[in-house]
N, C-alpha and C. Protein backbone atom coordinates (compact mmCIF):
# COMPACT_ATOMS: atom_id res chain seq x y z
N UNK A 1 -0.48 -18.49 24.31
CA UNK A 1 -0.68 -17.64 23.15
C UNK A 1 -1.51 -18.41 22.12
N UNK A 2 -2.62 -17.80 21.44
CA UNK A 2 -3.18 -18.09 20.42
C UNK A 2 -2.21 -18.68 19.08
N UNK A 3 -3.28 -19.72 18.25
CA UNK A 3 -2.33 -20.20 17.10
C UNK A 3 -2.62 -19.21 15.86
N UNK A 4 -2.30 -19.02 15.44
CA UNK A 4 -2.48 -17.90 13.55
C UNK A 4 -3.87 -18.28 13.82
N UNK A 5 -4.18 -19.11 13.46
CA UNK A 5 -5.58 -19.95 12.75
C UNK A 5 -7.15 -18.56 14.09
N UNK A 6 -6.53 -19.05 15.43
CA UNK A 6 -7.39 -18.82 16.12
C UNK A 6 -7.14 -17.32 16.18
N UNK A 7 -6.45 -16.52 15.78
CA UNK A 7 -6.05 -14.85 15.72
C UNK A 7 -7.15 -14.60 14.69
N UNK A 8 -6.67 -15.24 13.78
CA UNK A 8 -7.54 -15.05 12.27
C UNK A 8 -8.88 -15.32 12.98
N UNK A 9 -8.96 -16.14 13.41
CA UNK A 9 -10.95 -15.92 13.63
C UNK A 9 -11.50 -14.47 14.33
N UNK A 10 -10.60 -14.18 15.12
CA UNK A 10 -10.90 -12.70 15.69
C UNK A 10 -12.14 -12.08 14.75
N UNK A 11 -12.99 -11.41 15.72
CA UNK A 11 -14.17 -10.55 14.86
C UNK A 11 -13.23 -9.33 14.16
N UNK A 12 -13.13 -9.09 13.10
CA UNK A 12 -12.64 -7.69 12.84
C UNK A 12 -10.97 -7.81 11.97
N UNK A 13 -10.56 -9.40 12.52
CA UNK A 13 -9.23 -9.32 12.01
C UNK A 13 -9.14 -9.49 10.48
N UNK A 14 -8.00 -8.72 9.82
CA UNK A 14 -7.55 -8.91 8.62
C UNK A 14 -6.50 -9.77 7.84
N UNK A 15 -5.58 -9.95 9.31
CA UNK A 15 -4.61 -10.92 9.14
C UNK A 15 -3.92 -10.79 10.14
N UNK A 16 -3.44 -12.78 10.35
CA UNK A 16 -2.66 -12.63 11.82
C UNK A 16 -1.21 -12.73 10.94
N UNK A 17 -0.30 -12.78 11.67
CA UNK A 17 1.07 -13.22 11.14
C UNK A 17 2.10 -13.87 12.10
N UNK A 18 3.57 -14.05 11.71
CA UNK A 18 4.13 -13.75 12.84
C UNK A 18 5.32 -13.84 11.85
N UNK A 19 6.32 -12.96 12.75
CA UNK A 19 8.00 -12.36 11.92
C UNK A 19 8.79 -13.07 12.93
N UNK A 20 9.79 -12.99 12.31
CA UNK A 20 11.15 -13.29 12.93
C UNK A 20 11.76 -11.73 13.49
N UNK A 21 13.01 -11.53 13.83
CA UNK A 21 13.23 -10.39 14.70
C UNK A 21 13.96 -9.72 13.34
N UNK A 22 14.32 -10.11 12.15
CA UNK A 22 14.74 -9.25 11.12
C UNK A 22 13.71 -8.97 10.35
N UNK A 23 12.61 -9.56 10.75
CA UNK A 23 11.69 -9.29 10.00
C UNK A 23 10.78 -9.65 8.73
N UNK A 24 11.72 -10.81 8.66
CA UNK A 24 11.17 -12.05 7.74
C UNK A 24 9.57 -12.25 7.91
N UNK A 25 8.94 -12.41 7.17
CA UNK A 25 7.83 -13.19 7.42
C UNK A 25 7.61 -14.69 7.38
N UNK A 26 7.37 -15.31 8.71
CA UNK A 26 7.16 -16.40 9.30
C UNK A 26 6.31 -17.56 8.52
N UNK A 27 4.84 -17.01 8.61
CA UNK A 27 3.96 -17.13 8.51
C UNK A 27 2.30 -16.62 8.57
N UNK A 28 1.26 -16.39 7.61
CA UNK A 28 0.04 -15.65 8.05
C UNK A 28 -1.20 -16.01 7.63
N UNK A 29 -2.20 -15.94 8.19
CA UNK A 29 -3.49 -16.32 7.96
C UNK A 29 -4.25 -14.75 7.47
N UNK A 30 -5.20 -14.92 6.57
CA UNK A 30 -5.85 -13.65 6.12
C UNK A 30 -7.29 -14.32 5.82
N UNK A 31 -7.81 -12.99 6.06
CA UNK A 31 -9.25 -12.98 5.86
C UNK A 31 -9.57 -11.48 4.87
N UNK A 32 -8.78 -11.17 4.30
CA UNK A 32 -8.50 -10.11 2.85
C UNK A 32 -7.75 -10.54 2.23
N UNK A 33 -7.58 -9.70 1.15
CA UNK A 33 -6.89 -9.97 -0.11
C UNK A 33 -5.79 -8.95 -0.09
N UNK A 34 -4.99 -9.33 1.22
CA UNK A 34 -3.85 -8.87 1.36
C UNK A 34 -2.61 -9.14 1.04
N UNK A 35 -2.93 -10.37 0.70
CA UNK A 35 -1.69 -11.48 -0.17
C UNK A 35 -0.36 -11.69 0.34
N UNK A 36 0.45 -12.41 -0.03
CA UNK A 36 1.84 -12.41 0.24
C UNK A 36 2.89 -11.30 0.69
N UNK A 37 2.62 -10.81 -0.05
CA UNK A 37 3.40 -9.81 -0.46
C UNK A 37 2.94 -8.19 0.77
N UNK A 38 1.61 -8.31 0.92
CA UNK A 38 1.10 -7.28 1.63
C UNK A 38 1.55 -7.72 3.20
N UNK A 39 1.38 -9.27 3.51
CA UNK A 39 1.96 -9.67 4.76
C UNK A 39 3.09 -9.37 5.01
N UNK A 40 4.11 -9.68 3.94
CA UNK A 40 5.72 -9.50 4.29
C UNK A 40 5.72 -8.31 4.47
N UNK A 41 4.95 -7.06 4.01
CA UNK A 41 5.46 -5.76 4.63
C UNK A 41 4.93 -5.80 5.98
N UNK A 42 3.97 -5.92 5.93
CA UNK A 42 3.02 -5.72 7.46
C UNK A 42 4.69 -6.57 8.51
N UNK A 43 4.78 -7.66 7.99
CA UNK A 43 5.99 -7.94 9.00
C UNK A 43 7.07 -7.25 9.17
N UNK A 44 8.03 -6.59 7.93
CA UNK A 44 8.88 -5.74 8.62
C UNK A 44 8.21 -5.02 8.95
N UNK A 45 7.63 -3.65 8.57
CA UNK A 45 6.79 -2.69 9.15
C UNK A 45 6.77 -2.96 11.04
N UNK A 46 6.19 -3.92 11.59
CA UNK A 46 6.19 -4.07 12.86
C UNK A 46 7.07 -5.01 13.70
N UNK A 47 8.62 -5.42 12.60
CA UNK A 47 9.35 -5.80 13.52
C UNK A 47 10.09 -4.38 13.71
N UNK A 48 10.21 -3.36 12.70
CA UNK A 48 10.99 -2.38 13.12
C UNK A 48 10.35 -1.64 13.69
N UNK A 49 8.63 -1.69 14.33
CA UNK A 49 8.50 -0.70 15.53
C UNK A 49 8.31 -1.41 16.73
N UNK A 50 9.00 -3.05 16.42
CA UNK A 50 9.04 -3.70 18.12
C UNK A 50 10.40 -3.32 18.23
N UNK A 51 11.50 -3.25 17.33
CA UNK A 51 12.90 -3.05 17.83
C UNK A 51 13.18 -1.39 17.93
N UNK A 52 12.70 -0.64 17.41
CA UNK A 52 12.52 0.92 18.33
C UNK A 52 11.80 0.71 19.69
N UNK A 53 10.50 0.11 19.72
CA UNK A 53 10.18 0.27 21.43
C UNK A 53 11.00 -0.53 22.36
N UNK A 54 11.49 -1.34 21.85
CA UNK A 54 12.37 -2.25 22.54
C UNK A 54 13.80 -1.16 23.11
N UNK A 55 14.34 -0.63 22.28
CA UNK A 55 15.15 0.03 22.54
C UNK A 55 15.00 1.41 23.53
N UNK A 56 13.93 1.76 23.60
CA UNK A 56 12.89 3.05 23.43
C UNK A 56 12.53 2.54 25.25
N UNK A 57 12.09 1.07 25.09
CA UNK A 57 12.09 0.65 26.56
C UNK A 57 13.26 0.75 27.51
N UNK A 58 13.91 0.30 27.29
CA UNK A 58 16.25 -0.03 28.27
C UNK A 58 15.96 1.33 27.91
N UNK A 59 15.82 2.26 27.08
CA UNK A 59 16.63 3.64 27.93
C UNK A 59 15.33 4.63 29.12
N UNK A 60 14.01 4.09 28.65
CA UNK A 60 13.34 4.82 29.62
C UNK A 60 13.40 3.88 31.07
N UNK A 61 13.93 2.57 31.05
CA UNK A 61 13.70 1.97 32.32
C UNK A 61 15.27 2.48 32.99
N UNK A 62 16.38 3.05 32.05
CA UNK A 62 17.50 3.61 32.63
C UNK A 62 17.44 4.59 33.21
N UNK A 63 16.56 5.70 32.41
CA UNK A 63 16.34 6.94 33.03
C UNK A 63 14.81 7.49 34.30
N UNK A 64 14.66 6.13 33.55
CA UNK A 64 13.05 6.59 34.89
C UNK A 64 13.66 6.06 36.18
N UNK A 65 14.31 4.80 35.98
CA UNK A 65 14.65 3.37 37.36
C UNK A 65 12.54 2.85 37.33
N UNK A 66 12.30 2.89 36.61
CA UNK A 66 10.79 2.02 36.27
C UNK A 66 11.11 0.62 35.59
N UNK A 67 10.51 -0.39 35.99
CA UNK A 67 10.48 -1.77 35.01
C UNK A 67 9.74 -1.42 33.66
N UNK A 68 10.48 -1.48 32.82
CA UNK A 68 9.54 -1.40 31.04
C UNK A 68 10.10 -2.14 30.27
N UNK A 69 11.03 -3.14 30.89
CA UNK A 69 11.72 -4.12 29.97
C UNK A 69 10.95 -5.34 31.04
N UNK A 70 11.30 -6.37 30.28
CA UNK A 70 11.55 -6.93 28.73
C UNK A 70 9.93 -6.80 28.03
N UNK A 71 9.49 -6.04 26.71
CA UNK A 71 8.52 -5.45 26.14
C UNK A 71 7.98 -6.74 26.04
N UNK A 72 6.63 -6.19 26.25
CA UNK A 72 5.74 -7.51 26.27
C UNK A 72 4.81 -7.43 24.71
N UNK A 73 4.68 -5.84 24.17
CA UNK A 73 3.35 -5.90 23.24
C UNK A 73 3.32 -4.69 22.96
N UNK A 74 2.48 -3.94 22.10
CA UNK A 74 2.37 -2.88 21.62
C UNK A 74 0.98 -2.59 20.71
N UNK A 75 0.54 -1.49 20.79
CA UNK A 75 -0.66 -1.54 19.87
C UNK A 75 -0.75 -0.30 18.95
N UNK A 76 -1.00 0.11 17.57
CA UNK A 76 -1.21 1.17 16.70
C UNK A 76 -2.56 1.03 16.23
N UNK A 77 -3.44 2.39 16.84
CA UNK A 77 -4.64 2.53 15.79
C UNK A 77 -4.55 3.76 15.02
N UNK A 78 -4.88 3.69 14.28
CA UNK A 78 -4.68 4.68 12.47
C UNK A 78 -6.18 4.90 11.84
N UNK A 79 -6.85 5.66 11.49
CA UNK A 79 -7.84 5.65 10.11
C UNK A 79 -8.73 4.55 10.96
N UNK A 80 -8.97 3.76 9.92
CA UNK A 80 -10.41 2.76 10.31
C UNK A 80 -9.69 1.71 10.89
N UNK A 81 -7.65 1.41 11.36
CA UNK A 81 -7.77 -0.04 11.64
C UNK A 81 -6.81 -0.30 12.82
N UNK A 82 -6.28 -0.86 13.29
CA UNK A 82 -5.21 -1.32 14.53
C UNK A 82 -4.49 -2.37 14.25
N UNK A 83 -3.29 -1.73 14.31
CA UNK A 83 -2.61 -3.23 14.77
C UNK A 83 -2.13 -3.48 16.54
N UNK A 84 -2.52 -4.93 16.55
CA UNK A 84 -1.94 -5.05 17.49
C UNK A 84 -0.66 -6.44 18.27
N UNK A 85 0.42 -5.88 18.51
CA UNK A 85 1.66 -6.93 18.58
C UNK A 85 1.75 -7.73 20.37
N UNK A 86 2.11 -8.75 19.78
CA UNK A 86 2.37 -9.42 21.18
C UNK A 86 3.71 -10.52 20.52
N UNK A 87 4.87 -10.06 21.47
CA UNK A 87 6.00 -10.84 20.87
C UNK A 87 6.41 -10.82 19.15
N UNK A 88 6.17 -12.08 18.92
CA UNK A 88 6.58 -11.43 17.17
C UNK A 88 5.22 -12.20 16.39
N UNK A 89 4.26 -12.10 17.16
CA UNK A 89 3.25 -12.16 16.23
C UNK A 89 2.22 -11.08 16.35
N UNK A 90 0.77 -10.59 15.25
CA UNK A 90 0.23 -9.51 15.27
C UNK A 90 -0.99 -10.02 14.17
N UNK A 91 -1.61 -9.03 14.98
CA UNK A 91 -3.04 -8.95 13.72
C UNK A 91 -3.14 -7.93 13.51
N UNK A 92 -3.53 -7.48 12.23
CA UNK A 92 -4.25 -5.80 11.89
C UNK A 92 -5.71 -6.41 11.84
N UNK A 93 -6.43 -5.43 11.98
CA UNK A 93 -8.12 -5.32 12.63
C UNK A 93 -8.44 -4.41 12.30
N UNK A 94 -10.26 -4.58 11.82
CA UNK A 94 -10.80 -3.11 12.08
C UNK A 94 -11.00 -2.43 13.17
N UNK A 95 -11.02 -1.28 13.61
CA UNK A 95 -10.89 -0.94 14.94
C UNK A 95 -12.13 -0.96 15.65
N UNK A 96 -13.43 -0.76 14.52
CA UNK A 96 -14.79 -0.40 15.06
C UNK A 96 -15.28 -1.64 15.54
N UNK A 97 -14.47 -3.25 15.09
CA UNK A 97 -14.42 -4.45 15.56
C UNK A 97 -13.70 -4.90 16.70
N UNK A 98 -12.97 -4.18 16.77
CA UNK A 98 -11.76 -4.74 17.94
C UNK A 98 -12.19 -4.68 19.29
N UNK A 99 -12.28 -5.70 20.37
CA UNK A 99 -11.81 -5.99 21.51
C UNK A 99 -10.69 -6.13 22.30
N UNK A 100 -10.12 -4.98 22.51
CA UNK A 100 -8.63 -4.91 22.70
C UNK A 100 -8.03 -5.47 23.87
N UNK A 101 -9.46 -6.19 25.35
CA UNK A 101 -9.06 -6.86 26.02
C UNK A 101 -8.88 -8.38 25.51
N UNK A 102 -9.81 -8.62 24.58
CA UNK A 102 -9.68 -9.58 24.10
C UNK A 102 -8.06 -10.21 23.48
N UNK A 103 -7.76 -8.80 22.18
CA UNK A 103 -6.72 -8.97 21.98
C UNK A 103 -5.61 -8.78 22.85
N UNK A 104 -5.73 -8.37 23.73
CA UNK A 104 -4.33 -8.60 24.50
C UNK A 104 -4.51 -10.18 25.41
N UNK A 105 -5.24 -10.45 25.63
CA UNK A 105 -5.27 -11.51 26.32
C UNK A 105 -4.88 -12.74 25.32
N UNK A 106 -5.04 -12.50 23.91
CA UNK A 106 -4.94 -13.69 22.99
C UNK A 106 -3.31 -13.03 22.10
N UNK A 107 -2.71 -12.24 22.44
CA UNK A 107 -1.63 -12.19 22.19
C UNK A 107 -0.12 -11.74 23.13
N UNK A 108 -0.73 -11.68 24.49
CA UNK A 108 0.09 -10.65 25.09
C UNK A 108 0.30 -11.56 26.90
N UNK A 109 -0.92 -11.48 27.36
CA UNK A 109 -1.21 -11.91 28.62
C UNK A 109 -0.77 -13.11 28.74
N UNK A 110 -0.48 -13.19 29.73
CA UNK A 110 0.18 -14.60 30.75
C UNK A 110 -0.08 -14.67 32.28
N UNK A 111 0.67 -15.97 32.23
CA UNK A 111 0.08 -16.48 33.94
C UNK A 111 0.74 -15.28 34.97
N UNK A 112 0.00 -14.22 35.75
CA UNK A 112 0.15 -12.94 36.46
C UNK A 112 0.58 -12.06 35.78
N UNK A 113 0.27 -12.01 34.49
CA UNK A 113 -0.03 -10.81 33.65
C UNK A 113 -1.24 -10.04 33.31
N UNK A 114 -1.94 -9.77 33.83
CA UNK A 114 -3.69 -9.82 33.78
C UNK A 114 -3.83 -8.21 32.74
N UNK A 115 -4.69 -8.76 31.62
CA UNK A 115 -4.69 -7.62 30.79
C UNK A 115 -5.55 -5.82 31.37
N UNK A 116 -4.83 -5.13 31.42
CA UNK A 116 -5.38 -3.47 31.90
C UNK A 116 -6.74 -3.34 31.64
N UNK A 117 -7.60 -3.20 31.88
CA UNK A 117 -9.20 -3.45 30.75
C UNK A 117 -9.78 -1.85 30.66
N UNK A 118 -9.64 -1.53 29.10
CA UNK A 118 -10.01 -0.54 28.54
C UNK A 118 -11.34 -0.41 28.45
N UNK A 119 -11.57 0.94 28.81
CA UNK A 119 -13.25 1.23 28.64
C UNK A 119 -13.22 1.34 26.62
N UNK A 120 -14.28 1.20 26.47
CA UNK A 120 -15.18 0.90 25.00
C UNK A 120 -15.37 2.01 24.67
C-alpha cells in the first residue's frame, strides 16, 4: 500500500488520509485548503460507509453463499469528485483526473488481487 505522501501526489487528488475504525482521524496530506477540520469529517464520513458495507457485505455473502467478505475497498463518485477507500485509508479526487486502475492498485490491490480494469 501506498504512503499518504505518495496518495497525495496522485494527479487529481485532494487529500489522502487515513481513520481509525471509529473514525478518528489518523492522519492526512492535502493539496487544498481543506484543513483539519474538513479531513476529520471526510474521515468519519467514510469510516461509517466502510462499517455499513462491511456489514452490508456478512449479510449478502449469507444470503447469496458468494465470497464478499472480508471488504477490501470501496469507491463514491458524486458532482465533479470521487472518493476512493482501500482499508482505512482514502483519497477524494477530481473525477475528470482520476485513474481508478491506478487508484485501486495504490490503495486496494495485493499479491493475487489484480485490479478489474475499467474502461475510461
Amino acid at each position: 500500500m501506498k504512503t499518504l505522501e505518495e496518495l497525495g501526489r496522485i494527479d487529481g487528488a485532494l487529500v489522502a488520509f487515513e481513520y481509525a475504525p471509529d473514525g478518528k482521524l489518523v492522519e492526512y496530506r492535502a493539496n487544498s485548503e481543506i484543513g483539519s477540520e474538513g479531513a476529520a469529517l471526510a474521515a468519519q464520513f467514510c469510516a461509517t460507509v466502510t462499517m455499513l458495507f462491511s456489514t452490508l457485505a456478512g449479510a449478502f455473502t449469507r444470503l447469496s453463499d458468494s465470497a464478499w467478505i472480508p471488504q477490501h475497498g470501496w469507491m463514491y463518485c458524486g458532482g465533479d469528485y470521487t472518493v476512493c477507500i482501500g482499508g482505512n485509508r482514502g483519497v477524494f479526487i477530481e473525477t475528470a483526473k482520476a485513474d481508478f486502475n491506478q487508484l485501486y492498485k495504490a490503495l486496494v490491490s495485493e499479491k493475487g488481487r489484480e485490479p478489474m480494469r475499467m474502461a475510461a
